[in-house]
Protein backbone atom coordinates (compact mmCIF):
# COMPACT_ATOMS: atom_id res chain seq x y z
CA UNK A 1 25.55 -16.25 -29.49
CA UNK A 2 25.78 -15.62 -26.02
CA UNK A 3 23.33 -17.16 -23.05
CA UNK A 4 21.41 -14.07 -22.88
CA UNK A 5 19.23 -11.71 -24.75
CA UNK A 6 18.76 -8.16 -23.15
CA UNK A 7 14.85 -6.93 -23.73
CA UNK A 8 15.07 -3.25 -22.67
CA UNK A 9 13.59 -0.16 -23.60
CA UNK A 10 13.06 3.10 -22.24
CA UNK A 11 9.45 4.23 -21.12
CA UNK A 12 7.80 6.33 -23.41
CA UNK A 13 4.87 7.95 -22.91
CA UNK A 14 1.49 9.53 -25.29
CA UNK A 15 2.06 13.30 -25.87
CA UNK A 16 -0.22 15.43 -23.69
CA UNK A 17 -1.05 18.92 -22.48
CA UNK A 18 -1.09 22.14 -24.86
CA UNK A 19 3.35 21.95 -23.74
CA UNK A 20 4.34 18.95 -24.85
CA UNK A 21 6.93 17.96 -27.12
CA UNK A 22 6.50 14.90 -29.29
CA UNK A 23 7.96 11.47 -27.83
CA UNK A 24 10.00 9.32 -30.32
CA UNK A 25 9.73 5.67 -30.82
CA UNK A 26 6.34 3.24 -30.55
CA UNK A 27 4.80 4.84 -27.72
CA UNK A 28 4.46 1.48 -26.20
CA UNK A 29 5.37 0.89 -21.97
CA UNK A 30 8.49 -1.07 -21.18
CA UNK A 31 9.09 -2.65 -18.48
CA UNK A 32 11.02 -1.08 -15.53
CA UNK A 33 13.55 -3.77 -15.36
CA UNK A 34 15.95 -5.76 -17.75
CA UNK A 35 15.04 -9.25 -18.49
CA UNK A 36 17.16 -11.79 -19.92
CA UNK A 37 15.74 -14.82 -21.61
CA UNK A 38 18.45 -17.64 -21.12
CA UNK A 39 19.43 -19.63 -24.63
CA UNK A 40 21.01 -22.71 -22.85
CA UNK A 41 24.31 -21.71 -25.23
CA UNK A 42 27.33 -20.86 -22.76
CA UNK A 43 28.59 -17.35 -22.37
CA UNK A 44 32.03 -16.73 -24.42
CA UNK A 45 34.88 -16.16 -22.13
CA UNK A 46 34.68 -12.81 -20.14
CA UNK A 47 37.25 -10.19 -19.80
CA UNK A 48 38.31 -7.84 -17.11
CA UNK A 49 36.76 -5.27 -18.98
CA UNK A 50 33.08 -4.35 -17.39
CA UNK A 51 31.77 -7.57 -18.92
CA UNK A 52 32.94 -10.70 -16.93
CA UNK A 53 34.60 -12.59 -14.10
CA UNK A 54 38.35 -10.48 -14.20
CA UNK A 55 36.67 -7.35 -12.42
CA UNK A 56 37.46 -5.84 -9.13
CA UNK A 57 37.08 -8.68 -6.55
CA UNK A 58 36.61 -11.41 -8.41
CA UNK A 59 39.62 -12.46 -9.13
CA UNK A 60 39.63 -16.64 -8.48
CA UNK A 61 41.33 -18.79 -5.76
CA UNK A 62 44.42 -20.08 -6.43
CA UNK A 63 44.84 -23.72 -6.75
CA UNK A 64 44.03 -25.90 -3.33
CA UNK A 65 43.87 -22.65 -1.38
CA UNK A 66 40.23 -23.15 0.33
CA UNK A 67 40.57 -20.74 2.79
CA UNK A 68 37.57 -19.28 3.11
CA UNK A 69 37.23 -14.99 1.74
CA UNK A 70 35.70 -12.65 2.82
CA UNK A 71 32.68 -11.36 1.73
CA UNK A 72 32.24 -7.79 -0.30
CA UNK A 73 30.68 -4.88 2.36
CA UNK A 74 27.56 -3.99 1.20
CA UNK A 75 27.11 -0.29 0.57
CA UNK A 76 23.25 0.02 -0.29
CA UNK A 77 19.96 -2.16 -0.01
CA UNK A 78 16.40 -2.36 0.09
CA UNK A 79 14.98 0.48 2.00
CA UNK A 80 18.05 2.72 1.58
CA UNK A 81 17.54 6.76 0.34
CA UNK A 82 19.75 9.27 -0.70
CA UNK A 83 22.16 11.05 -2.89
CA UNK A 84 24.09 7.95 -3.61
CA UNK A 85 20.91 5.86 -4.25
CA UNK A 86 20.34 8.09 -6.87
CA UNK A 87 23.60 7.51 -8.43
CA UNK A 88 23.12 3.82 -8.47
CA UNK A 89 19.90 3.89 -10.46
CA UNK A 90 21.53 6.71 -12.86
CA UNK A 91 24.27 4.68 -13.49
CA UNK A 92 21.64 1.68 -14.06
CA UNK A 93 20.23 3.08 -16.57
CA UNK A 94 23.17 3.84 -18.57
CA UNK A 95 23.68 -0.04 -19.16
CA UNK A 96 19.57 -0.85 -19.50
CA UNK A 97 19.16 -2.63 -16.21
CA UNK A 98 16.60 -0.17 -15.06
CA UNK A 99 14.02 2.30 -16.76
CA UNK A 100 12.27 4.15 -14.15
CA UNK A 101 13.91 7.02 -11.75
CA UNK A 102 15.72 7.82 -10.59
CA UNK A 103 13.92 8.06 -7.33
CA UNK A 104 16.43 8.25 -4.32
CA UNK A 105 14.60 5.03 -3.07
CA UNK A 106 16.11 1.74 -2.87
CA UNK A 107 13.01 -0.66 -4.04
CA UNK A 108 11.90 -3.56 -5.41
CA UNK A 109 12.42 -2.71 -8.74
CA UNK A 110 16.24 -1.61 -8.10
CA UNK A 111 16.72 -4.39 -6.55
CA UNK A 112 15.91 -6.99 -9.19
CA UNK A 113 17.55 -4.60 -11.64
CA UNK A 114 21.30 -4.78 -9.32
CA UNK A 115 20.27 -8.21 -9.06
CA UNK A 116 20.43 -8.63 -12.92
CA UNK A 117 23.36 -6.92 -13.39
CA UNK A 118 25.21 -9.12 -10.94
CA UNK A 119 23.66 -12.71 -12.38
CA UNK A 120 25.26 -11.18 -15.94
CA UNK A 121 28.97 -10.61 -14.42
CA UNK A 122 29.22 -13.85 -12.67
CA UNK A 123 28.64 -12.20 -9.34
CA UNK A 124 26.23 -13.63 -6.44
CA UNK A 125 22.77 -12.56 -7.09
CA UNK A 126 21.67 -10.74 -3.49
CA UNK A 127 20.28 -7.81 -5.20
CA UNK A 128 21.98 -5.78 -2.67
CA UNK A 129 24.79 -3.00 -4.02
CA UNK A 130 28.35 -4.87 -2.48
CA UNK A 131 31.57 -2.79 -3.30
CA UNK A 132 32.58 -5.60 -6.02
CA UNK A 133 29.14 -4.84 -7.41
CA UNK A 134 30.07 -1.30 -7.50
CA UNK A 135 33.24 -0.74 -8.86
CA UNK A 136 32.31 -3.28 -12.33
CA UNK A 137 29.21 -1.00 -12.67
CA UNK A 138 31.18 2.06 -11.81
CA UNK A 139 33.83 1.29 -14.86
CA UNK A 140 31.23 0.43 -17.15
CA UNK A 141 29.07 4.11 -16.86
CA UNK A 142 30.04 7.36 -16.40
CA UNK A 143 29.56 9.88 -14.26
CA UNK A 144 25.66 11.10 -13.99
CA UNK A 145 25.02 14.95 -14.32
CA UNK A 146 22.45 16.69 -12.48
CA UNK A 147 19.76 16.26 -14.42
CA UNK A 148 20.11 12.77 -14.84
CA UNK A 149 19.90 12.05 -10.91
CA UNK A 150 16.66 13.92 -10.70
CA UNK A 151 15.37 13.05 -14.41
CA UNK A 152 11.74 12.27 -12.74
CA UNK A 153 11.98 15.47 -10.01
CA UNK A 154 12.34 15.19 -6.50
CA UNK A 155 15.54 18.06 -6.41
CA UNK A 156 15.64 20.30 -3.65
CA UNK A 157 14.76 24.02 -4.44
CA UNK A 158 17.15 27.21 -4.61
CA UNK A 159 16.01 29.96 -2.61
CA UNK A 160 12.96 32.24 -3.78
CA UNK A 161 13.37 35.34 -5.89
CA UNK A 162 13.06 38.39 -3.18
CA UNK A 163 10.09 39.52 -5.68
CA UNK A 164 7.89 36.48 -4.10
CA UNK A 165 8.73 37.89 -0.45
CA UNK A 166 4.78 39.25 -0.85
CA UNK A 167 1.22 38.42 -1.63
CA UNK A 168 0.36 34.96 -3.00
CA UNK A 169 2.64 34.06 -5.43
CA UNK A 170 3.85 30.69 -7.84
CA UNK A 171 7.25 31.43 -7.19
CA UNK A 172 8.91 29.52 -10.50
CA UNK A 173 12.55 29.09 -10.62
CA UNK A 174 13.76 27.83 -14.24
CA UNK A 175 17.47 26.67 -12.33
CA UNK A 176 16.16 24.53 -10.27
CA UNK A 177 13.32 23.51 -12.31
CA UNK A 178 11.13 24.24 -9.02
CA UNK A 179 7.98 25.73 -7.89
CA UNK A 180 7.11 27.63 -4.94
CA UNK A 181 3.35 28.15 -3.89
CA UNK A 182 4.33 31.25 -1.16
CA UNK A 183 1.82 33.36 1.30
CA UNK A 184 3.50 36.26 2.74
CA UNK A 185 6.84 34.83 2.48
CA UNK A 186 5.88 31.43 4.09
CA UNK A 187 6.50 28.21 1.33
CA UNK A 188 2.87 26.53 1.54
CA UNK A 189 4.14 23.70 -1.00
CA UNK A 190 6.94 23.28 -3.89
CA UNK A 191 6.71 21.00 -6.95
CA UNK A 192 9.25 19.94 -9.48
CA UNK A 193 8.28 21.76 -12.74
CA UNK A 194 9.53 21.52 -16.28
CA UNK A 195 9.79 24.22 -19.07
CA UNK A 196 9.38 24.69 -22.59
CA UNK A 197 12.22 24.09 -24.78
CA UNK A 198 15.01 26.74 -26.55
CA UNK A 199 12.35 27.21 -29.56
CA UNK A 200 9.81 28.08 -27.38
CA UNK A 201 10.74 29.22 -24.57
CA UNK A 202 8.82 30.60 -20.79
CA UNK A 203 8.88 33.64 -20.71
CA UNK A 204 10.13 35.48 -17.68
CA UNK A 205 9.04 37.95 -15.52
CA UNK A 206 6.40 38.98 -13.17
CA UNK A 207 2.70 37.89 -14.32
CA UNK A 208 -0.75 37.38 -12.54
CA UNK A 209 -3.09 34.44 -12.96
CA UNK A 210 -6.05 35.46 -15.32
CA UNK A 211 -7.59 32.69 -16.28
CA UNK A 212 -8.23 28.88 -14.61
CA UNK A 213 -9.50 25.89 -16.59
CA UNK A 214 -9.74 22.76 -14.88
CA UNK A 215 -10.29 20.08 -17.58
CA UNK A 216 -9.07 22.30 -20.52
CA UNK A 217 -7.88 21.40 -23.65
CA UNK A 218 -5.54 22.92 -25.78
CA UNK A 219 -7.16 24.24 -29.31
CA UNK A 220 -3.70 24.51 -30.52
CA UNK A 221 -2.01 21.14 -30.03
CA UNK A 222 -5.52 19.44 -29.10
CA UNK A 223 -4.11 18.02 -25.50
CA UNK A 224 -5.14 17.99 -22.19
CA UNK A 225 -4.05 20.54 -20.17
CA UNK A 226 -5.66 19.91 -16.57
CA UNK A 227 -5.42 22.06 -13.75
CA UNK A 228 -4.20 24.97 -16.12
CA UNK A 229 -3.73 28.49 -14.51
CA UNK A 230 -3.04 31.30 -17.25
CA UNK A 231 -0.49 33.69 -16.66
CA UNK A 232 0.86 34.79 -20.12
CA UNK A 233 -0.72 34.72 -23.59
CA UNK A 234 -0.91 30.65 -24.03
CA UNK A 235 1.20 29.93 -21.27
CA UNK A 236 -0.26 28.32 -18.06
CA UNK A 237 1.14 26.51 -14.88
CA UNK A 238 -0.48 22.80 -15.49
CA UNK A 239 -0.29 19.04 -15.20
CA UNK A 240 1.59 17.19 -17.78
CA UNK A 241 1.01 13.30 -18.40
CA UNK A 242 3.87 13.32 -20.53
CA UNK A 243 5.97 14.86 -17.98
CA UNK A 244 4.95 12.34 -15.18
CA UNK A 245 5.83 9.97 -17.59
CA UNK A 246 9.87 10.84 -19.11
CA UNK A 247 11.05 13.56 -16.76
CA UNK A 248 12.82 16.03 -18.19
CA UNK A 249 13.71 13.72 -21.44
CA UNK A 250 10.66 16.23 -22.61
CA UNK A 251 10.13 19.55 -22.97
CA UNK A 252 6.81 21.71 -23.17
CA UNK A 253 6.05 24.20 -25.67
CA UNK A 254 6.17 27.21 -23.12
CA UNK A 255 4.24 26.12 -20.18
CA UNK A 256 5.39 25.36 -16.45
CA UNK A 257 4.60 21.51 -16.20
CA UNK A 258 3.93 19.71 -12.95
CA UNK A 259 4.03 16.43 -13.07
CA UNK A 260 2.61 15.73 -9.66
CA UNK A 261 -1.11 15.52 -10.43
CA UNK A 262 -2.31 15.22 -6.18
CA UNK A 263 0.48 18.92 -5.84
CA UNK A 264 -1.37 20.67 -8.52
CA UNK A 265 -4.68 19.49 -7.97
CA UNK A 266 -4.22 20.65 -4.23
CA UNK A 267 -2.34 23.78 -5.58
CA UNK A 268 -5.45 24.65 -8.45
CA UNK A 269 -7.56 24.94 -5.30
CA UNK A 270 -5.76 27.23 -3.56
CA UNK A 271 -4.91 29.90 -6.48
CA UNK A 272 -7.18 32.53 -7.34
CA UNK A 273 -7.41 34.48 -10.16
CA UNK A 274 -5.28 37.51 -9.78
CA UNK A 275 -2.44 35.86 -7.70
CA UNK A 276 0.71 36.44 -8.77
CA UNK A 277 3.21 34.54 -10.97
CA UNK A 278 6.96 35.07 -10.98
CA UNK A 279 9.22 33.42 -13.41
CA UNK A 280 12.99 33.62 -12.93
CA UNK A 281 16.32 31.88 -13.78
């Protein structure tokens, strides 16, 4: 058996809001970061492979030679942000060293989880990304797709349908998952939002708000649906627990989830009934 056991799970959160599709699994919170639980049994011998010592950089000294090596450059570390950030946690949580994100932010909880990684390959633990670091994680994921860099939100928006150039309008945009809260053309606010699924579907089109219900609750899946602003039938713009909780690993059942509870509570203020809704792709 090797020295380690890897406890890791991914985060799932309780199905809420009239949109939500059921979560798999226990239910239960994981923690955001990988934990190993030393046996005192030594590790087998590693391989080149992802898994051990023979990776990128690593290779050992030869015999007597003591002169002293340089160390790896250090691409990333705490307090870093970006594009590239967000490929290091993506690619974390391909291999189970980290469960929340990602978030673009370098932070405590990335660090202990590049930290972890490193401690498992044999590498110095600094908990900062060094290009040895990189390239062993780099041949052991692959390469993230959109969606899995912004699985929590945070992606920037596309530009507005010309049919919320007008008026006061939620300007939603089903490709890049975003909504716009516009005046007269001007973006007051935008949100990441999430949709229902391909069995039930948001409709699109141009709709008005007819109906707001701040603590409602759905009669048909018996959820919470706060902050919900009708614009078609049973479909409302809302907050979504579920969403704040897995990203886009969820779907609703037709709604526009927000899973920013402060942008839609500040948003459910500012809508009035009548204002118009336009859904596009």
């Amino acid at each position: 058996m090797g020295r380690a056991i890897a406890v890791a799970a991914a985060v799932l959160a309780v199905v809420t809001g009239c949109t939500v599709q059921a979560p798999e699994g226990d239910g239960k919170r994981r923690s955001p970061v990988h934990i190993e639980i030393p046996d005192g049994t030594p590790s087998p011998p590693r391989t080149p492979d992802g898994d051990g010592d023979g990776g990128p950089g690593t290779a050992p000294a030869p015999p007597g030679d003591d002169r002293p090596r340089a160390a790896p450059r250090v691409l990333w570390s705490r307090g870093d942000t970006g594009r590239d950030v967000r490929e290091l946690q993506a690619r974390l949580r391909q291999v189970a060293w980290l469960f929340d994100g990602p978030t673009g932010t370098y932070d405590e909880p990335t660090e202990k989880a590049v930290s972890g990684f490193q401690g498992k390959r044999g590498l110095p633990r600094t908990g900062r990304t060094d290009t040895v670091t990189w390239q062993r994680l780099l041949g052991m994921t692959h390469e993230p797709g959109k969606w899995d860099l912004y699985l929590m939100g945070g992606q920037p928006a596309d530009p507005p349908d010309p049919r919320c150039a007008t008026g006061r309008v939620l300007c939603v945009d089903k490709t890049s998952r975003t909504l716009r809260w516009m005046i007269d053309g001007r973006t007051v606010s935008t949100m990441a939002v999430r949709f229902g699924s391909q069995y039930t579907p948001t409709r699109e089109g141009v709709f008005s708000v007819y109906w707001k219900s701040r603590d409602h609750v759905s009669t048909l899946y018996d959820s919470p649906m706060p902050y919900a602003m009708f614009f078609s039938g049973g479909q409302a713009v809302h907050y979504s627990a579920d969403f704040a909780a897995r990203g886009y690993a969820g779907a609703s059942h037709g709604c526009v989830n927000v899973r920013d509870e402060a942008a839609i509570a500040g948003l459910y203020a500012q809508v009035r009934n009548g204002d118009k809704v336009v859904v596009s792709r």
